[in-house]
C-alpha atoms as a PDB file:
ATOM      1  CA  UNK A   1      31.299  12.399 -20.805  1.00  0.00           C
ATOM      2  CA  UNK A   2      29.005  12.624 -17.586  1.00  0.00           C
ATOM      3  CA  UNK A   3      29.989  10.512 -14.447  1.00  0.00           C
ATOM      4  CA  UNK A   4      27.784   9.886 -11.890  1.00  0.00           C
ATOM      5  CA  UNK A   5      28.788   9.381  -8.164  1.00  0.00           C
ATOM      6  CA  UNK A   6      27.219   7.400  -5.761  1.00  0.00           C
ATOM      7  CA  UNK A   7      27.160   8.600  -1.908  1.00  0.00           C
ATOM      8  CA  UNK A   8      25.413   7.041   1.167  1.00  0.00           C
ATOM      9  CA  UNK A   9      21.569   8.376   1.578  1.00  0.00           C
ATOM     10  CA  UNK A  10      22.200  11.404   3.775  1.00  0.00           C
ATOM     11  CA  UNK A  11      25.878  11.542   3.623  1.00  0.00           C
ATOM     12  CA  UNK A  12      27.475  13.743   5.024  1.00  0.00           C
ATOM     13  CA  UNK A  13      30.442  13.305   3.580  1.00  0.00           C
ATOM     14  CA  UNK A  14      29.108  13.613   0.073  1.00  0.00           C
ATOM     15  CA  UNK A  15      30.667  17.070  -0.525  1.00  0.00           C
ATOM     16  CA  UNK A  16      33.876  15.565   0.106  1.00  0.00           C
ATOM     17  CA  UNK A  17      32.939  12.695  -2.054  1.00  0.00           C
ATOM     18  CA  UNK A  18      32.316  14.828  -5.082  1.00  0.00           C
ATOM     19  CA  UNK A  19      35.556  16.874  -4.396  1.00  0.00           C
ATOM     20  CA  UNK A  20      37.677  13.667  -4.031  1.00  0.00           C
ATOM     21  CA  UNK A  21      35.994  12.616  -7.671  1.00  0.00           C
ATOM     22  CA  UNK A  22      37.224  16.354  -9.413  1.00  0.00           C
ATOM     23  CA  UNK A  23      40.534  15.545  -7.929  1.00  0.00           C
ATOM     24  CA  UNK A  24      40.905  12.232  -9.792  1.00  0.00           C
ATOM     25  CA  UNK A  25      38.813  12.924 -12.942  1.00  0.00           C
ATOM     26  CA  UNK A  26      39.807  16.560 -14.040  1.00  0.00           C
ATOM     27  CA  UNK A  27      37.437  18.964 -15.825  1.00  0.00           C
ATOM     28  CA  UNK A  28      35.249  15.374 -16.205  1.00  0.00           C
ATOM     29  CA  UNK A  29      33.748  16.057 -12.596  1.00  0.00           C
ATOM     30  CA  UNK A  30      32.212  19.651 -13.916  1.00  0.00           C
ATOM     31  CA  UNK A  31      29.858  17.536 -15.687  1.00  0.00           C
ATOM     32  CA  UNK A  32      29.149  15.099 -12.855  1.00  0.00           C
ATOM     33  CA  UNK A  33      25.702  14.487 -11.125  1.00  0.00           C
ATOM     34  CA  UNK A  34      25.995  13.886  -7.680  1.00  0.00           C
ATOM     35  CA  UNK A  35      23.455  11.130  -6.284  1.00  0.00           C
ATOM     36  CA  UNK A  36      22.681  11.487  -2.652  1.00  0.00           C
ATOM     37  CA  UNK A  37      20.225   8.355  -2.225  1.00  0.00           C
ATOM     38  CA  UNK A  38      19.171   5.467  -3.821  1.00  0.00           C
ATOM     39  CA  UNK A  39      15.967   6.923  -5.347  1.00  0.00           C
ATOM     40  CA  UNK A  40      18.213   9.349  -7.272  1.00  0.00           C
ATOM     41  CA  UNK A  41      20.201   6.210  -8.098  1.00  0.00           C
ATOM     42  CA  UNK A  42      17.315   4.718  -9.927  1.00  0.00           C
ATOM     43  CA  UNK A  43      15.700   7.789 -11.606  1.00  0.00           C
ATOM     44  CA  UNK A  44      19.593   8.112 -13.238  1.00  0.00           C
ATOM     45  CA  UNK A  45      19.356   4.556 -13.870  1.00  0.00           C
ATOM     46  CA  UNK A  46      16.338   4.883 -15.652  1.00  0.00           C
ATOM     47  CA  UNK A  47      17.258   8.054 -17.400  1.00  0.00           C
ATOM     48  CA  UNK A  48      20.226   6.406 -18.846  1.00  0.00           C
ATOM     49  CA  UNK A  49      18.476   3.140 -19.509  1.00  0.00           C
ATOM     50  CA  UNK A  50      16.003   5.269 -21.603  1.00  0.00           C
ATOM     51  CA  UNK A  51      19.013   7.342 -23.459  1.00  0.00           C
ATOM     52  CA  UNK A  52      20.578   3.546 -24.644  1.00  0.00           C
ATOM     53  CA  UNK A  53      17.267   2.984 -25.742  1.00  0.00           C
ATOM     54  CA  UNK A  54      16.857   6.185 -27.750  1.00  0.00           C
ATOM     55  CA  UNK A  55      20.185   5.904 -29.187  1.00  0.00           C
ATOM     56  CA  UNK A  56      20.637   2.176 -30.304  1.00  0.00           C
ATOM     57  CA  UNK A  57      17.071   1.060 -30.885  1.00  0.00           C
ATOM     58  CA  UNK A  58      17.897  -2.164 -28.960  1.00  0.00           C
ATOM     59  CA  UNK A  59      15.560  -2.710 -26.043  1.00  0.00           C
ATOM     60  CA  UNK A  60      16.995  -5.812 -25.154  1.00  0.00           C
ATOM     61  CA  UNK A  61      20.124  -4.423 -24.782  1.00  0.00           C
ATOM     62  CA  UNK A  62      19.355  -1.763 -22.945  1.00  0.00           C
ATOM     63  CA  UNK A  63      17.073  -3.493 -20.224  1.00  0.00           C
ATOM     64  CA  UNK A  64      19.441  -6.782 -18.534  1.00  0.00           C
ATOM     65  CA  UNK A  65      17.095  -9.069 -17.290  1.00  0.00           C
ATOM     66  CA  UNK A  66      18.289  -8.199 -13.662  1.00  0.00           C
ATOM     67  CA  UNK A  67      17.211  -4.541 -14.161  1.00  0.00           C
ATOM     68  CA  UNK A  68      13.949  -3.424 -12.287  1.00  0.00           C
ATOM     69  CA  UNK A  69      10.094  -3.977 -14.136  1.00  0.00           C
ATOM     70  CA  UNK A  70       8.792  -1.173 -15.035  1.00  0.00           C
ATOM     71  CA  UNK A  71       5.504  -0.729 -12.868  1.00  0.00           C
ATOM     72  CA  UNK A  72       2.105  -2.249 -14.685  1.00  0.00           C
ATOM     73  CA  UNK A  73      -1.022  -1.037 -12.979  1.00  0.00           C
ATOM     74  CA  UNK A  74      -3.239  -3.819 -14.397  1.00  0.00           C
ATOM     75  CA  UNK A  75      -0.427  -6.607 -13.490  1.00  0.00           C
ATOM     76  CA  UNK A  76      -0.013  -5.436 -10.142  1.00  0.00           C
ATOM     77  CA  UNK A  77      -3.587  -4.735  -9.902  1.00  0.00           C
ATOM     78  CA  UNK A  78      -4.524  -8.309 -10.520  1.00  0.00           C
ATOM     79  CA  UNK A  79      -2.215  -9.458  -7.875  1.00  0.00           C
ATOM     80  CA  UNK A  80      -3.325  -7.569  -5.243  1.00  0.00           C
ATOM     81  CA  UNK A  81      -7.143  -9.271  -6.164  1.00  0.00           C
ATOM     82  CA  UNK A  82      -5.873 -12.523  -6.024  1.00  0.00           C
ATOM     83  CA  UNK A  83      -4.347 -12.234  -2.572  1.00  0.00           C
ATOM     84  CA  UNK A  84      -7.304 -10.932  -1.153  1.00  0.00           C
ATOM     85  CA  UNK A  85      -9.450 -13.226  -3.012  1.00  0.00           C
ATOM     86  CA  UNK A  86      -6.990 -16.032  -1.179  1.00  0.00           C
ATOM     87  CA  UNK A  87      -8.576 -14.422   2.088  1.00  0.00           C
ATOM     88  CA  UNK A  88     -12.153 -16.038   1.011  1.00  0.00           C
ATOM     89  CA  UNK A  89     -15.626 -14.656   0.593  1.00  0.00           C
ATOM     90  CA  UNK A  90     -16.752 -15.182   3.723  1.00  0.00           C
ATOM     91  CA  UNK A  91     -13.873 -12.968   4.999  1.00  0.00           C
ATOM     92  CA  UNK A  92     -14.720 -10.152   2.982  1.00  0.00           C
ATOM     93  CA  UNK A  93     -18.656 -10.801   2.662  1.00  0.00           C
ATOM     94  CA  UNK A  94     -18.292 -10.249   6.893  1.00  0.00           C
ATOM     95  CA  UNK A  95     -15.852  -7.538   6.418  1.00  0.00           C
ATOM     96  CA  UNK A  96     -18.210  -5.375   4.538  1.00  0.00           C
ATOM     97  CA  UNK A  97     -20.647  -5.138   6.751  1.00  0.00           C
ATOM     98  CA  UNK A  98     -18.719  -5.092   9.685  1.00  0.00           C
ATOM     99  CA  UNK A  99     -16.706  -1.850   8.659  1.00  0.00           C
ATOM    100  CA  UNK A 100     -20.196  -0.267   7.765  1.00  0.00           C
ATOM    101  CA  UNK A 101     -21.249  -1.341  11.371  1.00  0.00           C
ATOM    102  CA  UNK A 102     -18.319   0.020  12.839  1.00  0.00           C
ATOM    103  CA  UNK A 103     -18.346   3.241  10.977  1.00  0.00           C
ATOM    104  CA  UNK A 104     -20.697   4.421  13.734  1.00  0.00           C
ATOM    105  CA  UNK A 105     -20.351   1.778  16.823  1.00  0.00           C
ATOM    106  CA  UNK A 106     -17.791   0.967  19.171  1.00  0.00           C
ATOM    107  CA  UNK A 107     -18.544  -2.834  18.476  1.00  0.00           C
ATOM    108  CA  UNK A 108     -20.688  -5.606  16.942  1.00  0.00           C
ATOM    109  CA  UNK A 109     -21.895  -8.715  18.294  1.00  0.00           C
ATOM    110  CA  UNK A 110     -21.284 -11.340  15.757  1.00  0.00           C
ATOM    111  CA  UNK A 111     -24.895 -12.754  15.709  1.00  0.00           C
ATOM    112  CA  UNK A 112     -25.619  -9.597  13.499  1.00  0.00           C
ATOM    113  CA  UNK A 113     -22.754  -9.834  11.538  1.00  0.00           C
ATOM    114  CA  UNK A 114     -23.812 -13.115  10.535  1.00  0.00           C
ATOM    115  CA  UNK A 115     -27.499 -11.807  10.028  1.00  0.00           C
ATOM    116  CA  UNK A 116     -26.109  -9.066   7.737  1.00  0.00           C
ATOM    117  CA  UNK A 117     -23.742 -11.265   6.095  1.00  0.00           C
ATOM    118  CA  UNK A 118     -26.256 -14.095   5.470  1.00  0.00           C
ATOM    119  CA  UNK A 119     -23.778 -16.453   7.147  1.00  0.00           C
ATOM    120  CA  UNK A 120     -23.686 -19.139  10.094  1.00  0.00           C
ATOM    121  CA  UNK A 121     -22.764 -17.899  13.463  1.00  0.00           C
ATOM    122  CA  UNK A 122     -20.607 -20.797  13.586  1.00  0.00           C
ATOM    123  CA  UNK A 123     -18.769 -19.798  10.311  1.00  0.00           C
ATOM    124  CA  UNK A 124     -18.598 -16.066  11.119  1.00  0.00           C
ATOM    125  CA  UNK A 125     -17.191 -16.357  14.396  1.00  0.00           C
ATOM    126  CA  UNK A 126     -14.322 -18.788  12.749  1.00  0.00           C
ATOM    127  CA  UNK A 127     -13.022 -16.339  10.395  1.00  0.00           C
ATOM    128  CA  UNK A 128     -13.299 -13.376  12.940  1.00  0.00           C
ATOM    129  CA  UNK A 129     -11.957 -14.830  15.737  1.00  0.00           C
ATOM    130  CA  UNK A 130      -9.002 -15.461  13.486  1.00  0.00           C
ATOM    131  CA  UNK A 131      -8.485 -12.287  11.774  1.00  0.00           C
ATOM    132  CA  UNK A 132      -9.631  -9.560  13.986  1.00  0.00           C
ATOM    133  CA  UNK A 133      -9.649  -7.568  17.204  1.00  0.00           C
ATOM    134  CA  UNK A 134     -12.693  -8.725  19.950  1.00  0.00           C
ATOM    135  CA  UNK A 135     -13.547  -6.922  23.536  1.00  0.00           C
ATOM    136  CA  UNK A 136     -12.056  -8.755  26.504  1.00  0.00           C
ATOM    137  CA  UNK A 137     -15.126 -10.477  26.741  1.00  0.00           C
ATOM    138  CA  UNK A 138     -14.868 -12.032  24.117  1.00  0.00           C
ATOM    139  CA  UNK A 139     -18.345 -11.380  23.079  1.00  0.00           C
ATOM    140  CA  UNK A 140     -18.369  -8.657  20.938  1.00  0.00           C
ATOM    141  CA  UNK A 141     -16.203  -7.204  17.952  1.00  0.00           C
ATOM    142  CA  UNK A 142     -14.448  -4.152  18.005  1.00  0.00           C
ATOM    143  CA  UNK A 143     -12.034  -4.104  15.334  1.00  0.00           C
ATOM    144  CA  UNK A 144     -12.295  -5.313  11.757  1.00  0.00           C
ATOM    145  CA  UNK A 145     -11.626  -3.034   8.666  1.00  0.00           C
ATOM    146  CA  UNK A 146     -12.047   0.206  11.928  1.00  0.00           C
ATOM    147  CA  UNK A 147     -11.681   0.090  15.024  1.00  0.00           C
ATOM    148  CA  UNK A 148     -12.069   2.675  17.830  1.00  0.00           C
ATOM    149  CA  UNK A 149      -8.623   2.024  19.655  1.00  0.00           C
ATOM    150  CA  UNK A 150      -6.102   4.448  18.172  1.00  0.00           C
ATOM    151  CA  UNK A 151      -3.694   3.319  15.280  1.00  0.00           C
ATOM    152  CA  UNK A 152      -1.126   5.283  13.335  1.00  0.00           C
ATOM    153  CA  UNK A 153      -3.793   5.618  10.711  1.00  0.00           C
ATOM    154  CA  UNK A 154      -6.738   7.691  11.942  1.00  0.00           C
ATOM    155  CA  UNK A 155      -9.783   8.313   9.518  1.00  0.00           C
ATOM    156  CA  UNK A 156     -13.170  10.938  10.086  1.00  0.00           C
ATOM    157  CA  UNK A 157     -16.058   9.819   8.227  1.00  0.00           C
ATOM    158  CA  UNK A 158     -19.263  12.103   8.822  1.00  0.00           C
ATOM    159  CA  UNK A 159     -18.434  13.133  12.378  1.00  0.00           C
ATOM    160  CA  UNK A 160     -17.145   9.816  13.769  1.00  0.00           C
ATOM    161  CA  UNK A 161     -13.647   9.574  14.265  1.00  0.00           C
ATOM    162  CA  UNK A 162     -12.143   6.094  13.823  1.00  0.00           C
ATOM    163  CA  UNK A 163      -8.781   4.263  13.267  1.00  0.00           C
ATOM    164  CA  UNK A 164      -7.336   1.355  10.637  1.00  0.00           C
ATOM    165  CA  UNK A 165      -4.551  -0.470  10.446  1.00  0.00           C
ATOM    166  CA  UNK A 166      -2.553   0.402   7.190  1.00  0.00           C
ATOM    167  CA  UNK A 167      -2.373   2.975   4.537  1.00  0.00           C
ATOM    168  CA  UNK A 168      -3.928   0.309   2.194  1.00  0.00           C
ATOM    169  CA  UNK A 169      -6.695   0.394   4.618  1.00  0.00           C
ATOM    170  CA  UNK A 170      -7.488   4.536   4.174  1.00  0.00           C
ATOM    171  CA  UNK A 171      -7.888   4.151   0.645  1.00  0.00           C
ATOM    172  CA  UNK A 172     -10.516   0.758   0.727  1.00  0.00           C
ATOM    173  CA  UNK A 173     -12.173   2.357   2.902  1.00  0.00           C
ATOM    174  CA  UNK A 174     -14.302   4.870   0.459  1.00  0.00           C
ATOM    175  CA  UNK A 175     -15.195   2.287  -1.704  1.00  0.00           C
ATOM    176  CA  UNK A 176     -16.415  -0.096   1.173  1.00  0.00           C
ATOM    177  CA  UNK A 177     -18.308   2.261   2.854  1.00  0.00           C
ATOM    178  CA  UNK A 178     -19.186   4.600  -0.334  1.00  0.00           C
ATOM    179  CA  UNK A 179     -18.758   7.744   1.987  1.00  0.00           C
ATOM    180  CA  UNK A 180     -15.472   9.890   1.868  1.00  0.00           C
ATOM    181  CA  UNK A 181     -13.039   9.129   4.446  1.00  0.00           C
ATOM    182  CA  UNK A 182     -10.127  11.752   5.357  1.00  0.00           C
ATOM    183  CA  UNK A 183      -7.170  10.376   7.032  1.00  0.00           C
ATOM    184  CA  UNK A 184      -4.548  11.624   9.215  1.00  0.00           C
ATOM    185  CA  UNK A 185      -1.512   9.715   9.207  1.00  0.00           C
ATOM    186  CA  UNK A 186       2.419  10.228   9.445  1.00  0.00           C
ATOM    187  CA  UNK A 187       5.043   9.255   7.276  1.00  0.00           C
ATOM    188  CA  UNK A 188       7.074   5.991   8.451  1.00  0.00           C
ATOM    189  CA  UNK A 189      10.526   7.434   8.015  1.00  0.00           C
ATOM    190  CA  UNK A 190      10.062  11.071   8.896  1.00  0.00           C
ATOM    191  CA  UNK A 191       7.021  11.252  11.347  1.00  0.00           C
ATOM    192  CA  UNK A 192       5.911  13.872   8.944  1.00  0.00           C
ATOM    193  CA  UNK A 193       2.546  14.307   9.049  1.00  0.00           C
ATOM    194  CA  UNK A 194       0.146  13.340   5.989  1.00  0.00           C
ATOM    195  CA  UNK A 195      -3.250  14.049   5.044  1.00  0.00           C
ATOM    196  CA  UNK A 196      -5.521  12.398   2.837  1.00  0.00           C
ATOM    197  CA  UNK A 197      -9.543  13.054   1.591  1.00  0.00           C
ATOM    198  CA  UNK A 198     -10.816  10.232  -0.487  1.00  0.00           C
ATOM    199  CA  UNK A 199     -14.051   9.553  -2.080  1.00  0.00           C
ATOM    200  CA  UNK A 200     -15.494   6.026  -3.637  1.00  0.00           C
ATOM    201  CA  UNK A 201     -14.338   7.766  -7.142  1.00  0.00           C
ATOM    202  CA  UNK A 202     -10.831   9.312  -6.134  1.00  0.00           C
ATOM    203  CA  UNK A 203      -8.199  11.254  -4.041  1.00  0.00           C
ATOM    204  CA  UNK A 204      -9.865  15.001  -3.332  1.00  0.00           C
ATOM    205  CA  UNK A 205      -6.887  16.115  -1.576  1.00  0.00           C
ATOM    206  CA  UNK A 206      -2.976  14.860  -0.471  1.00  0.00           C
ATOM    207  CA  UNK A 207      -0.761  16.888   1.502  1.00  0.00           C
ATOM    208  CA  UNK A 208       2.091  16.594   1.205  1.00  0.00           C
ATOM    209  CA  UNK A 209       2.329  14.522  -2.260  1.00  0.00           C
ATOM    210  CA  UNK A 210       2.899  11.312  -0.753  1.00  0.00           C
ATOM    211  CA  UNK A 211       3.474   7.394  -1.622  1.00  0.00           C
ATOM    212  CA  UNK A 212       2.563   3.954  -0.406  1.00  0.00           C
ATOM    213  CA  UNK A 213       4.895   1.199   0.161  1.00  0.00           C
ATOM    214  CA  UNK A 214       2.820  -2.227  -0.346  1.00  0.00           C
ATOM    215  CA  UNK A 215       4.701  -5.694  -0.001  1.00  0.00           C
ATOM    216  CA  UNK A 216       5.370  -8.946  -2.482  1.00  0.00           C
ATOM    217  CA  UNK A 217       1.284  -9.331  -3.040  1.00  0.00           C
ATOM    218  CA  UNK A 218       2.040 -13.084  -4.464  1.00  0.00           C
ATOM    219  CA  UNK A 219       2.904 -14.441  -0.828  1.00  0.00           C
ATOM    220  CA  UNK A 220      -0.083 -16.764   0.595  1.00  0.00           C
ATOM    221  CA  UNK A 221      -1.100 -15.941   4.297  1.00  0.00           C
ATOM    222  CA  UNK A 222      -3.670 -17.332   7.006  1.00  0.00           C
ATOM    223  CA  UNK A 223      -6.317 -14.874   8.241  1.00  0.00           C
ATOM    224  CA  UNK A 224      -4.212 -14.284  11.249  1.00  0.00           C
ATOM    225  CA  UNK A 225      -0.939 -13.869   9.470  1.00  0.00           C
ATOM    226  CA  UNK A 226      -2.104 -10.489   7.412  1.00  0.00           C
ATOM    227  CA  UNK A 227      -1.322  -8.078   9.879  1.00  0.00           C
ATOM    228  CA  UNK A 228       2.243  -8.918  10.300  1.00  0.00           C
ATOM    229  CA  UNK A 229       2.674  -9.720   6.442  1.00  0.00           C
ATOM    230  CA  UNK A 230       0.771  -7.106   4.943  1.00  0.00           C
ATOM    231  CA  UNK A 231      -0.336  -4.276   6.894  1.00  0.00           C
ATOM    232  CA  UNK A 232       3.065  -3.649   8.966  1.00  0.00           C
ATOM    233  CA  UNK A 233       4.712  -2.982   5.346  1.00  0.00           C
ATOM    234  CA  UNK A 234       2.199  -1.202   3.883  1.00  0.00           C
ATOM    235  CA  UNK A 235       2.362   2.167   5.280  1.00  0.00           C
ATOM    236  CA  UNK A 236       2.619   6.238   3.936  1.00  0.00           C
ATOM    237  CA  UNK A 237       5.809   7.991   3.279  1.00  0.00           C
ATOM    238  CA  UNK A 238       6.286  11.618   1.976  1.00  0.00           C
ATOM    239  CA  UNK A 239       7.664  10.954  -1.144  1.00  0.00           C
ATOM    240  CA  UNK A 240       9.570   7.854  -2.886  1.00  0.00           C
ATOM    241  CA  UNK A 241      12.788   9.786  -1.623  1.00  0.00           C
ATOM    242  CA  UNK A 242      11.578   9.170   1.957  1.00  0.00           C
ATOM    243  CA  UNK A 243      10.286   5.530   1.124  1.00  0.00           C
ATOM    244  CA  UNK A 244      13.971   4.455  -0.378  1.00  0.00           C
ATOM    245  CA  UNK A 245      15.051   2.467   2.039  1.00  0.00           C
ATOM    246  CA  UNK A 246      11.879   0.162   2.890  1.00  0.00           C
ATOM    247  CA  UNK A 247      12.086  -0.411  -1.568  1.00  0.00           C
ATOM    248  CA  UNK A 248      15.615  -1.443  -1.358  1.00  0.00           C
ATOM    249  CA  UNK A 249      14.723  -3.661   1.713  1.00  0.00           C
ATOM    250  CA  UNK A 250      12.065  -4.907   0.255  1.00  0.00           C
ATOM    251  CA  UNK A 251      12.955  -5.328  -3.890  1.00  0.00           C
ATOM    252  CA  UNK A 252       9.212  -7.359  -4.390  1.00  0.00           C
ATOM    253  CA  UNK A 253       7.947  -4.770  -3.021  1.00  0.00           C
ATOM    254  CA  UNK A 254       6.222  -1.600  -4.347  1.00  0.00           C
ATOM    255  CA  UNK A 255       6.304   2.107  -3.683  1.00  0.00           C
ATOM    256  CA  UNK A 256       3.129   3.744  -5.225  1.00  0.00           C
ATOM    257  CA  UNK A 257       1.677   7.491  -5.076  1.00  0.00           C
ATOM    258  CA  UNK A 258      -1.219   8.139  -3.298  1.00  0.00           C
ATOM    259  CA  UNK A 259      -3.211   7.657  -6.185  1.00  0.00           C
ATOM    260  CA  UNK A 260      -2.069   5.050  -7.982  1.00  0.00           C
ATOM    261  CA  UNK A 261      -2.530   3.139  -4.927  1.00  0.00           C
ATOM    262  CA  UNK A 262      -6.000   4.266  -4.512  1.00  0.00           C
ATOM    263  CA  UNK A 263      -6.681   3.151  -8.642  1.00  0.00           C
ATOM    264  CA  UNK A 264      -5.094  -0.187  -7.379  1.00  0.00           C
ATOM    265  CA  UNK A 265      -7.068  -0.894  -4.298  1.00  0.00           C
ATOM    266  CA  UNK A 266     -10.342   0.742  -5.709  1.00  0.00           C
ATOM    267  CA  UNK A 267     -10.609  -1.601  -8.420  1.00  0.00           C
ATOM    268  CA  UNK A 268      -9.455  -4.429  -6.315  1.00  0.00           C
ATOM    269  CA  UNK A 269     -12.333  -3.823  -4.030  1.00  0.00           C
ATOM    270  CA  UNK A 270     -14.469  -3.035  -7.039  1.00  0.00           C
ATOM    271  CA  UNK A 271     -13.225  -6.610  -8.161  1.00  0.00           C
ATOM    272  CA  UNK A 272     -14.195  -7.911  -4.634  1.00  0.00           C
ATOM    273  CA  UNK A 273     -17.826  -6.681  -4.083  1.00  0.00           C
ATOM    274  CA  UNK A 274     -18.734  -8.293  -7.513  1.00  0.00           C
ATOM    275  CA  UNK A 275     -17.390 -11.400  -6.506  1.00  0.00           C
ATOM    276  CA  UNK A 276     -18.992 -11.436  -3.226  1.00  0.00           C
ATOM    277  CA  UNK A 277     -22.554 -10.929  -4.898  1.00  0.00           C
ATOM    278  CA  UNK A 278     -21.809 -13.571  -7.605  1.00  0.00           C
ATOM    279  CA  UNK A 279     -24.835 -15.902  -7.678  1.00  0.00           C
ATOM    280  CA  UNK A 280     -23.755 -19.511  -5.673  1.00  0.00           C
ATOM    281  CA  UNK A 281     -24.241 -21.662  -9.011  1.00  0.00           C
ATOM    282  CA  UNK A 282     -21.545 -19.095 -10.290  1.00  0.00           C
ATOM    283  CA  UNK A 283     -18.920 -18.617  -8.042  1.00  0.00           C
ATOM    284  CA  UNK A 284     -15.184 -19.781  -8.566  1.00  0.00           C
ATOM    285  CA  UNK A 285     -13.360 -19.391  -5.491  1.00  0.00           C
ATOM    286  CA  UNK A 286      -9.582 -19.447  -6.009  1.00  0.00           C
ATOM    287  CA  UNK A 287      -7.506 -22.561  -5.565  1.00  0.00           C
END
């Protein structure tokens, strides 16, 4: 028979814990596995979910309905498309070329955002005045995709040194710009410092290993509502150990590695560009 028991994450007390356990369950306890956190909860969970599986044959009964989905790429990748295709075109038609702009420039007046976007000035300064950063003046652009004001998520492309706004952000990036980005971030629950080199194809280089919390992708936001709903969760932690809590405060939620999140957001953005050069007789902008 092998028990499990279940301490606090970071416990101190979980020696005590375990020797309280031997005390009440005998030679049982010398076969025990101690679980210190809630990611070692669920990789037990799973382990044993997969041992009822192997051993009955039942599938059904070894998965309750109020057990966890097992992650599907494709699934999840489609709805993180259709939330950013709920953004609009024009959002992302303007994005594109004003992270390419910014790549190398402090800021962009609008009037050639709208040139290079092949959109009215009227309708380009709409969407950016509601989703992104502008100068004091109010006349120019300075953040939208990158921005030169320093974030928690720095990036070097070339020689320029820029900054984003989530760890979502680092790995579009590549694609959008079809240069190699390396970022320089920290993880959200230990500070811990984490470095990434991405290319339009795939990560190059993570250290250390790394994951990426992203939020419930089926929730519908305004423009203005997608820093506070999407980017503040989606950030870097050192592992899925370190990213435990934010998961079990956020169960819709989803902790990825580095690169599964870059598959996701790659073909996402992949997904994006095509629809953003769809011919106008063509197009089929989400309801």
């Amino acid at each position: 028979m092998r028990t499990a028991v279940l301490s606090v994450p970071g416990c101190l007390n979980a020696p005590l814990v375990r020797q309280r356990a031997a005390v009440q369950l005998g030679e049982v306890i010398a076969d025990a596995n101690l679980l210190v956190s809630t990611a070692a909860a669920a990789r037990a969970c799973r382990r044993e979910r997969k041992n009822r599986i192997s051993t009955t044959g039942d599938r059904r009964s070894a998965m309750p309905e109020d057990e966890p989905r097992e992650w599907d790429r494709e699934a999840f990748t489609d709805a993180v498309a259709a939330y950013q295709q709920s953004l609009g075109r024009d959002f992302w038609r303007l994005l594109w070329v004003a992270a390419a702009e910014l790549a190398t420039a402090t800021s962009v007046r609008p009037e050639r955002l709208a040139a290079l976007a092949d959109l009215p000035l009227e309708r380009t300064l709409a969407v950016a005045r509601e989703a992104w950063e502008w100068a004091p003046s109010g006349e120019r652009l300075v953040g939208a995709g990158l921005t030169s004001v320093e974030t928690p998520y720095r990036v070097d492309i070339d020689e320029h040194t820029k900054w984003t706004y989530c760890a979502p952000d680092t790995l579009e990036l590549p694609v959008i710009l079809d240069r190699p980005v390396r970022t320089r971030s920290s993880c959200a629950a230990t500070g811990e410092a984490i470095r990434v080199h991405a290319t339009a194809t795939g990560v190059q280089d993570l250290d250390p290993p790394g994951a990426v919390s992203l939020p419930d992708m089926s929730v519908r936001t305004g423009l203005a509502e997608v820093g506070a709903s999407v980017c503040n969760h989606s950030r870097f932690y050192r592992d899925a150990e370190a990213g435990s809590e934010w998961l079990a405060a956020n169960p819709r939620g989803r902790l990825l590695t580095v690169s599964e999140a870059f598959a996701v957001m790659r073909a996402s953005m992949v997904r994006i560009r095509d629809w953003c050069q769809e011919p106008v007789g063509r197009r089929t902008d989400p309801a």
